[in-house]
N, C-alpha and C. Protein backbone atom coordinates (compact mmCIF):
# COMPACT_ATOMS: atom_id res chain seq x y z
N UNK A 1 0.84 -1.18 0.00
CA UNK A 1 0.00 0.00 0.00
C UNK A 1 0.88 1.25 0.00
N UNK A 2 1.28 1.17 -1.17
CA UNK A 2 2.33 2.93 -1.01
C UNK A 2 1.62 4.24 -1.16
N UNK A 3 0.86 4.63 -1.01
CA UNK A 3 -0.24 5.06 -0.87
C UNK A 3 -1.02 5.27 0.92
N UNK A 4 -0.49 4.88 1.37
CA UNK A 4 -0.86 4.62 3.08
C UNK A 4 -0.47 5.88 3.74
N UNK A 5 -1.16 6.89 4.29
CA UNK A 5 -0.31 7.76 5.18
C UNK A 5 0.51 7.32 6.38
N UNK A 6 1.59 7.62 6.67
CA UNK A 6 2.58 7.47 7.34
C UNK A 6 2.37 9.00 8.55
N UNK A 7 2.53 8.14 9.88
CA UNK A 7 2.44 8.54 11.23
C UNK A 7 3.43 8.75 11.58
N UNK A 8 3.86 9.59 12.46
CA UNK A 8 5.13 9.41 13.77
C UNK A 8 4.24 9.36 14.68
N UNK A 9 5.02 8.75 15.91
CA UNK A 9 4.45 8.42 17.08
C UNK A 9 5.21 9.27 18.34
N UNK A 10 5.25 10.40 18.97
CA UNK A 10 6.52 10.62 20.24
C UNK A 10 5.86 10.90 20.98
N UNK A 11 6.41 10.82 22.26
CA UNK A 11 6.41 10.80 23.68
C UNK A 11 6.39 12.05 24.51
N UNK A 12 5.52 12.59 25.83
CA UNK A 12 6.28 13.67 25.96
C UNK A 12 5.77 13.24 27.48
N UNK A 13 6.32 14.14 28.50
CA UNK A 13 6.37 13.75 30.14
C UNK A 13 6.32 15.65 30.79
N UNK A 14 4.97 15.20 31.29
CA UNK A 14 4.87 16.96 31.91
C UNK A 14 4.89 16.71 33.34
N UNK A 15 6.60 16.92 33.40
CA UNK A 15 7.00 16.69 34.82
C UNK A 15 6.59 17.86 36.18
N UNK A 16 5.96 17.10 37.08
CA UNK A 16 5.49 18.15 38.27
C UNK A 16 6.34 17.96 39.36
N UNK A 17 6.97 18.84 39.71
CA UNK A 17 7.61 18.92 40.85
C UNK A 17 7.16 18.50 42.23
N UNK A 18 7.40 19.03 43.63
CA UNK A 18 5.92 18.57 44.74
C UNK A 18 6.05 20.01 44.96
N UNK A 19 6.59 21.28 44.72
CA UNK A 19 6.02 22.95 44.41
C UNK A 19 5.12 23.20 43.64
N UNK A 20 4.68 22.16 42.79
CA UNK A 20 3.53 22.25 41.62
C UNK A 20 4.49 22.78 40.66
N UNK A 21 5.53 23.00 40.55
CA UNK A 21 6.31 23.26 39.12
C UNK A 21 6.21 22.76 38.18
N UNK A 22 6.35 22.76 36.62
CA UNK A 22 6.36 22.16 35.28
C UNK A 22 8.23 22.42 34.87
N UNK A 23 8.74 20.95 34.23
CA UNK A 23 9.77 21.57 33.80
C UNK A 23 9.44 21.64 32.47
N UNK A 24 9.97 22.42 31.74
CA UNK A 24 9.38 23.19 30.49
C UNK A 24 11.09 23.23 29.80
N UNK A 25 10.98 22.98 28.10
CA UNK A 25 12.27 23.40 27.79
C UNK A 25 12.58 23.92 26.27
N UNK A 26 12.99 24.56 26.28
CA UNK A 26 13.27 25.56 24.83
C UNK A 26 13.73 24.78 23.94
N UNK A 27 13.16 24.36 23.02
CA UNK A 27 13.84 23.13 22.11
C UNK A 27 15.41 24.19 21.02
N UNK A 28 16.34 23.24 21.17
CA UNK A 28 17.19 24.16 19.88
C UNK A 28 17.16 23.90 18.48
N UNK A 29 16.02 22.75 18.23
CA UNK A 29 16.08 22.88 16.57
C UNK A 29 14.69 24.16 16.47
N UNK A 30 14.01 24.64 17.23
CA UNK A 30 13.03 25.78 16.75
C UNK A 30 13.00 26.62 17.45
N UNK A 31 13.46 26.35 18.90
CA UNK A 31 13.34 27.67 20.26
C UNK A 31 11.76 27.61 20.22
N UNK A 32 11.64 26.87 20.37
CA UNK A 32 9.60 26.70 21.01
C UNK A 32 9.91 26.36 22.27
N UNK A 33 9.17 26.74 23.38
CA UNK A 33 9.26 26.18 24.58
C UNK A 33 8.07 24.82 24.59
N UNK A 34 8.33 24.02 25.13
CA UNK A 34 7.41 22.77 25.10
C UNK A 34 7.91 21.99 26.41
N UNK A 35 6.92 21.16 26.67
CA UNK A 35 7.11 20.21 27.70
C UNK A 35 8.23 18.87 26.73
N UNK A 36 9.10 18.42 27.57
CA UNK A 36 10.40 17.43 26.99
C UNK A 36 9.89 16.14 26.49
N UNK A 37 10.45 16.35 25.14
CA UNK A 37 9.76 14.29 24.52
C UNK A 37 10.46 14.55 22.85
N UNK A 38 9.91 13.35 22.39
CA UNK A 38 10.31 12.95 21.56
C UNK A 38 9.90 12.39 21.10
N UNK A 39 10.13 11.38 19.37
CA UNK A 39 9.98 10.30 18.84
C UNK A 39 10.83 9.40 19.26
N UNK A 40 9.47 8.30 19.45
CA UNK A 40 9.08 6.68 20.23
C UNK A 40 10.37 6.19 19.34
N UNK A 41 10.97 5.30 19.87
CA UNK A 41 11.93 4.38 19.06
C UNK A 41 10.99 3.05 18.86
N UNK A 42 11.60 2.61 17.36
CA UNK A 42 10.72 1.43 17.48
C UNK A 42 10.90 0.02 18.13
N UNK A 43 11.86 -0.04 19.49
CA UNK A 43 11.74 -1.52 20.02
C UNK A 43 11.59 -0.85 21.89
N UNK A 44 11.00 -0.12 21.75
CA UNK A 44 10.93 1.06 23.20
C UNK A 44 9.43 1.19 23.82
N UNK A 45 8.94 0.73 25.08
CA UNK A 45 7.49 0.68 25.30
C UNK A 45 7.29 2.33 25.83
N UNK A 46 6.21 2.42 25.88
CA UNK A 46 5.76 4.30 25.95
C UNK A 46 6.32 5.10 27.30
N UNK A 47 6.18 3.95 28.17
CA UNK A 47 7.39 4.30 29.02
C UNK A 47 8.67 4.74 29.60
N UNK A 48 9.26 3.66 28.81
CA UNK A 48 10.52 3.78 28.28
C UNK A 48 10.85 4.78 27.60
N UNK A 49 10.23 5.53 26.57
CA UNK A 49 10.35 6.24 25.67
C UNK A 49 10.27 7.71 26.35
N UNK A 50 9.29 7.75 27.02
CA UNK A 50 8.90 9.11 28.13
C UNK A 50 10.39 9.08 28.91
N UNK A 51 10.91 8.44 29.71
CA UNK A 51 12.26 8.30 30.36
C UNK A 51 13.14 8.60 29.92
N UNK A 52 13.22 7.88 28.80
CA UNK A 52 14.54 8.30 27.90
C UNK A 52 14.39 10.16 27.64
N UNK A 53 13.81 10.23 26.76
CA UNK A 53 13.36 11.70 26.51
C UNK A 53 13.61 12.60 27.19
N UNK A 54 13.01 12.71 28.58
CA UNK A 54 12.80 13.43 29.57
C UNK A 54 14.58 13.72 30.16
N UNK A 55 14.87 12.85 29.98
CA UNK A 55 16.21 12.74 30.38
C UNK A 55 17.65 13.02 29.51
N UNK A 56 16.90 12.72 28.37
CA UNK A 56 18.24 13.01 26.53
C UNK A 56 17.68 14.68 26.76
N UNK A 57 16.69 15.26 27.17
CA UNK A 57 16.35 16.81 27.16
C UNK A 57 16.73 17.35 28.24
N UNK A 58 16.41 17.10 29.60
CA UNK A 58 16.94 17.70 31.06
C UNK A 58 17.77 17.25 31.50
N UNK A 59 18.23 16.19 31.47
CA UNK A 59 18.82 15.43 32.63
C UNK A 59 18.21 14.64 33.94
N UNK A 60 17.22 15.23 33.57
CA UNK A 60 16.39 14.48 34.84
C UNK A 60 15.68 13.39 34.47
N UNK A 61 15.71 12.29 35.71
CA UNK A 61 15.42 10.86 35.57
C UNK A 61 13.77 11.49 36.07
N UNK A 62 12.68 10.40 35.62
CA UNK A 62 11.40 11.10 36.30
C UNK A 62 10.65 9.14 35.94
N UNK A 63 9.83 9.51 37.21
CA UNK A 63 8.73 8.04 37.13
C UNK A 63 7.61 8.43 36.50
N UNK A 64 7.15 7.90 35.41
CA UNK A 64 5.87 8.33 34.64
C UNK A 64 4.37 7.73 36.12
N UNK A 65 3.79 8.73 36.05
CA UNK A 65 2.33 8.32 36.70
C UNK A 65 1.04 8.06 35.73
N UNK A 66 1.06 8.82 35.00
CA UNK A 66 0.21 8.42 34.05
C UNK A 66 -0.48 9.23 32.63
N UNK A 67 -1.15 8.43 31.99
CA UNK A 67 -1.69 9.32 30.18
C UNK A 67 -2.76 10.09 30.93
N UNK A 68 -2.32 11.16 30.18
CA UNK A 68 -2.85 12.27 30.52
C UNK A 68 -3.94 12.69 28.73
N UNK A 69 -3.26 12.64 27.75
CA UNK A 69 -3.22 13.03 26.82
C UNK A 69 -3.09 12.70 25.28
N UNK A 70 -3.77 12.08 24.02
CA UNK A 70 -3.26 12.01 23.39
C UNK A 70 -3.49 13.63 22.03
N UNK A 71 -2.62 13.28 21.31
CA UNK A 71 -2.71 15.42 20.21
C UNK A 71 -2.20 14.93 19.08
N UNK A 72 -2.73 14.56 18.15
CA UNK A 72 -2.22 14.73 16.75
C UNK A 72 -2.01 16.09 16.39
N UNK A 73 -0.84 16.43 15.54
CA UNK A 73 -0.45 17.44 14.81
C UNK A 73 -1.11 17.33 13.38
N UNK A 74 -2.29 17.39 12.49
CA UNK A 74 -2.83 17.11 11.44
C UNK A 74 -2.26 17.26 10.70
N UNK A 75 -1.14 18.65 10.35
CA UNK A 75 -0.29 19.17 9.24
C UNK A 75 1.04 18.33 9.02
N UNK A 76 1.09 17.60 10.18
CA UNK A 76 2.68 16.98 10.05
C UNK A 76 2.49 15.40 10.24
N UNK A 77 1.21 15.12 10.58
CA UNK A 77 1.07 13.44 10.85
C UNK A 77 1.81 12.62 12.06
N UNK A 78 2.13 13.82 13.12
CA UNK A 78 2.55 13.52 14.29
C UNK A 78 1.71 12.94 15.25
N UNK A 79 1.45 12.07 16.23
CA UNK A 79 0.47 11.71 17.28
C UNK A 79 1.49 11.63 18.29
N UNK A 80 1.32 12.24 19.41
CA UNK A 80 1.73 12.77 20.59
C UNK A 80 1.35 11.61 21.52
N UNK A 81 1.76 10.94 22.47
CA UNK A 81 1.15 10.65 24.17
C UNK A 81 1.54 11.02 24.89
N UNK A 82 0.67 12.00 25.47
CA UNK A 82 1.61 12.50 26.78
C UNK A 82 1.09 12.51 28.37
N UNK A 83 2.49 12.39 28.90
CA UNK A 83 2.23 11.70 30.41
C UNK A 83 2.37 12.65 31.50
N UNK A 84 1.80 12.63 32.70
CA UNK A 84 2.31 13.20 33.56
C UNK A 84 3.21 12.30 34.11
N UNK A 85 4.41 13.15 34.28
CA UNK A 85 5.66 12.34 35.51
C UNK A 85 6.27 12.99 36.60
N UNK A 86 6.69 12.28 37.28
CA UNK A 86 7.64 12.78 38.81
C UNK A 86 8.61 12.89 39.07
N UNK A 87 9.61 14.41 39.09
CA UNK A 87 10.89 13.75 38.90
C UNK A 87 11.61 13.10 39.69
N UNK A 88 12.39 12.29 39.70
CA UNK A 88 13.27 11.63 40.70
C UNK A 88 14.53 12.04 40.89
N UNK A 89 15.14 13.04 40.11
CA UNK A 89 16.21 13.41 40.62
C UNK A 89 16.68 14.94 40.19
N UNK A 90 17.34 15.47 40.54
CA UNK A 90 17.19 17.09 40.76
C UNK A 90 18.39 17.63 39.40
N UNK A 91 18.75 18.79 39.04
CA UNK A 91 19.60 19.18 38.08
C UNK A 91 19.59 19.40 36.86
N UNK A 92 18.29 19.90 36.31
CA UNK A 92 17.74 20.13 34.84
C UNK A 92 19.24 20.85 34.58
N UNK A 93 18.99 20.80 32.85
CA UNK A 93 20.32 21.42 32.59
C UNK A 93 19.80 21.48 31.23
N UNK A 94 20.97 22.28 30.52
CA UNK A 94 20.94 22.57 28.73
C UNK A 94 21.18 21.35 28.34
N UNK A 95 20.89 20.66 27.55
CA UNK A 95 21.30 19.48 26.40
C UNK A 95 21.51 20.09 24.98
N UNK A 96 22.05 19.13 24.54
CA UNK A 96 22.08 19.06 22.75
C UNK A 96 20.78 19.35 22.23
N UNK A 97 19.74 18.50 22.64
CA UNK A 97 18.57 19.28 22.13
C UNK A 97 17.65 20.45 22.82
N UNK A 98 17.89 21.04 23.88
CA UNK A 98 17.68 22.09 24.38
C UNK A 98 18.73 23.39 24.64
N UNK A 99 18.00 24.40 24.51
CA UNK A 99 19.21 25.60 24.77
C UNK A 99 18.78 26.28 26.37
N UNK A 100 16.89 26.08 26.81
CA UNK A 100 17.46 26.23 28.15
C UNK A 100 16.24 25.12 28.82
N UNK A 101 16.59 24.95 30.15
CA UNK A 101 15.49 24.28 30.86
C UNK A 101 15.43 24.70 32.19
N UNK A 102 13.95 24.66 32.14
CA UNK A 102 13.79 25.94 33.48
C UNK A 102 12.27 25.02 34.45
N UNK A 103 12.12 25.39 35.72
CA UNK A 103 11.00 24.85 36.16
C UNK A 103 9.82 26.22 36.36
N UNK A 104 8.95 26.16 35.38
CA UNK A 104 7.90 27.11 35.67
C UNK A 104 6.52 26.68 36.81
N UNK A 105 6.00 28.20 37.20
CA UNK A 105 4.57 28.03 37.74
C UNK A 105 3.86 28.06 36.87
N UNK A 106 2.56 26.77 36.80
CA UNK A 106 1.58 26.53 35.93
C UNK A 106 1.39 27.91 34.49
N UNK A 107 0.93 29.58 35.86
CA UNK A 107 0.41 30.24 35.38
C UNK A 107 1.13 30.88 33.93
N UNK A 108 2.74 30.49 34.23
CA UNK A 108 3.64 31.09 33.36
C UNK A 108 3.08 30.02 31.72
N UNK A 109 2.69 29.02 31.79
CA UNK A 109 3.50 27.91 30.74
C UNK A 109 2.28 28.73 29.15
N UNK A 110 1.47 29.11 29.52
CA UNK A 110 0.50 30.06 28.40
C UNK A 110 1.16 30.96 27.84
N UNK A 111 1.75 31.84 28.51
CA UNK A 111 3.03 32.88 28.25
C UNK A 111 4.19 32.30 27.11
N UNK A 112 4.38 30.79 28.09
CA UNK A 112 5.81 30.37 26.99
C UNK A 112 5.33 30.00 25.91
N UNK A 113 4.29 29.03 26.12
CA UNK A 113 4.15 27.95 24.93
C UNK A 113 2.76 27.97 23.86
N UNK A 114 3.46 28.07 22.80
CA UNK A 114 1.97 28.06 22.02
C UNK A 114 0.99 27.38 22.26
N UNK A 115 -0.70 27.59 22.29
CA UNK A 115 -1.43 27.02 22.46
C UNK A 115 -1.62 25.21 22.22
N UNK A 116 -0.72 24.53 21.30
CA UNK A 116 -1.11 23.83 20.97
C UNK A 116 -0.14 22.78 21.91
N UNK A 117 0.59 23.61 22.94
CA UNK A 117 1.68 22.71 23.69
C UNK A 117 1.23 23.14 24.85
N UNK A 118 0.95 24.02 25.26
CA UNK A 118 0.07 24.89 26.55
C UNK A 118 -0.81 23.72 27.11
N UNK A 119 -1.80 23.83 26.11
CA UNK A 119 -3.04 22.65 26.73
C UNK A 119 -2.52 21.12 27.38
N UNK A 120 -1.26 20.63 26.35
CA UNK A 120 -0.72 19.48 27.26
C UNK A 120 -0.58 19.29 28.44
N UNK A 121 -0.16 20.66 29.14
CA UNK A 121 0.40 20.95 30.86
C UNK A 121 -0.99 21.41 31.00
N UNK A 122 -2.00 21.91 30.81
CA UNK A 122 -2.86 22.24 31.70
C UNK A 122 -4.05 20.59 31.66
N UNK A 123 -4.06 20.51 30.44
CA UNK A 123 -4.43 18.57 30.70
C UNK A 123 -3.86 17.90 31.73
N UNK A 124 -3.11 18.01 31.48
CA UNK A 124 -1.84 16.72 32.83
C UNK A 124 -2.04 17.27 33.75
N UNK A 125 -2.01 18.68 34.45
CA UNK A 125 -2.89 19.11 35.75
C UNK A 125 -4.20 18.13 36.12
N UNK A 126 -5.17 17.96 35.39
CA UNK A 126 -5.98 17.99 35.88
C UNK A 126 -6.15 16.48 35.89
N UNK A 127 -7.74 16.01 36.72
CA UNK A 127 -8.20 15.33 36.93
C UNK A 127 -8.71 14.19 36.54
N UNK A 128 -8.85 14.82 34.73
CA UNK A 128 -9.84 14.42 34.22
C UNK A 128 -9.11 13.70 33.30
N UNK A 129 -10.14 12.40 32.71
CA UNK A 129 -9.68 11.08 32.14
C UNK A 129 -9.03 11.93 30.61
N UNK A 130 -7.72 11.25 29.94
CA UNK A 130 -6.61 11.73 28.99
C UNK A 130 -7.83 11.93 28.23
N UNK A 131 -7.20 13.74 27.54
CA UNK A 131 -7.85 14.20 26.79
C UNK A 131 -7.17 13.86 25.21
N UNK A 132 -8.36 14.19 24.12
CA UNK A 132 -7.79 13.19 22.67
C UNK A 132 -8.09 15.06 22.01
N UNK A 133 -7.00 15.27 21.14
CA UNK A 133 -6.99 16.63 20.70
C UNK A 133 -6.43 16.78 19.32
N UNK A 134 -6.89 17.81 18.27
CA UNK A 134 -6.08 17.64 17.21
C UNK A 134 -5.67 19.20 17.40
N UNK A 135 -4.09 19.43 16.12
CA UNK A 135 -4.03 20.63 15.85
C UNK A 135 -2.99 21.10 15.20
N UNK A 136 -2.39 22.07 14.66
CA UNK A 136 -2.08 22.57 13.19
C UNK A 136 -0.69 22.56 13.91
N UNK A 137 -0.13 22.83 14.47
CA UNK A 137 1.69 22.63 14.93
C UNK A 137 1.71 23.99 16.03
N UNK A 138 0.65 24.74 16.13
CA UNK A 138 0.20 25.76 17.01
C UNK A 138 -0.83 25.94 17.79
N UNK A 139 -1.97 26.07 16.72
CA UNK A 139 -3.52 25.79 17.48
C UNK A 139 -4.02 24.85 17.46
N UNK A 140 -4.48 25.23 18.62
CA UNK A 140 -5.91 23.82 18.59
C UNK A 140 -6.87 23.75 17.73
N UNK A 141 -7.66 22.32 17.51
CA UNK A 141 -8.27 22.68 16.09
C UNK A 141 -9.86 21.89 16.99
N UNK A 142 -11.09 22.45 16.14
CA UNK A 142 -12.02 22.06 16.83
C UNK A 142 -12.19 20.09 16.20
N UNK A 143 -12.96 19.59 17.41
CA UNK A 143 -13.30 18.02 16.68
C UNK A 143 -13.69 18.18 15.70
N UNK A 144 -13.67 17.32 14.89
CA UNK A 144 -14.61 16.94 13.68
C UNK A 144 -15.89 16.53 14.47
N UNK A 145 -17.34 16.83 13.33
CA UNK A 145 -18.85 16.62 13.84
C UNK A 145 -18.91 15.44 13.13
């Protein structure tokens, strides 16, 4: 079927501190601020993949708690899962793929991050069973009827 649209699948981990902090990090291939992740490797469970990530971006090791989230990107054929996690060990720092990493208050992460990365951290706040979202590489886009 060559003809088949083709997906990526990545990972992302919206780590909460016990201050209620988010670590948040400036990516260096675009300078977007976003919560830390990546594309899934393919012999890597979603877990695994959140860990790795979280950690190839901050440095910080973190225990995933749970899906919070899934977000297709429609324009790019990206599908997102994203988790809330805990970190386990202290020392965010710059990486290769970040230029900075910082721990924000909730109220800040609207300020940093475009809407369409915003809603991830205010999803993973909350309560409510993982939300399913589409959207253009910025905004949110309404469901389909």
């Amino acid at each position: 079927m060559p003809d088949t649209p083709k997906h990526s699948v990545s990972v992302a981990g919206v780590v909460v501190d016990d201050r209620g902090r988010i670590l948040v990090i400036r990516r260096r291939d675009n300078a977007h601020w976003e919560p830390p992740g990546g594309v899934l490797e393919l012999s890597e469970s979603l877990d695994a993949g959140v860990r790795r990530e979280v950690m190839e971006e901050t440095g910080v090791a973190v225990a995933v708690e749970r899906l919070t989230g899934v977000y297709k990107n429609m324009a790019r054929g990206i599908v997102a899962v994203v988790f809330r996690c805990t970190p386990l060990s202290a020392g965010a720092s710059t990486t290769a793929e970040a230029t900075d990493v910082r721990w924000v208050d909730p109220g800040e992460v609207a300020e940093l991050m475009d809407p369409a990365y915003a809603v991830r951290v205010t999803d993973a706040l909350g309560d409510d069973p993982p939300a399913v979202r589409q959207h253009d590489g910025v905004h949110l886009l309404a469901r389909p009827t």
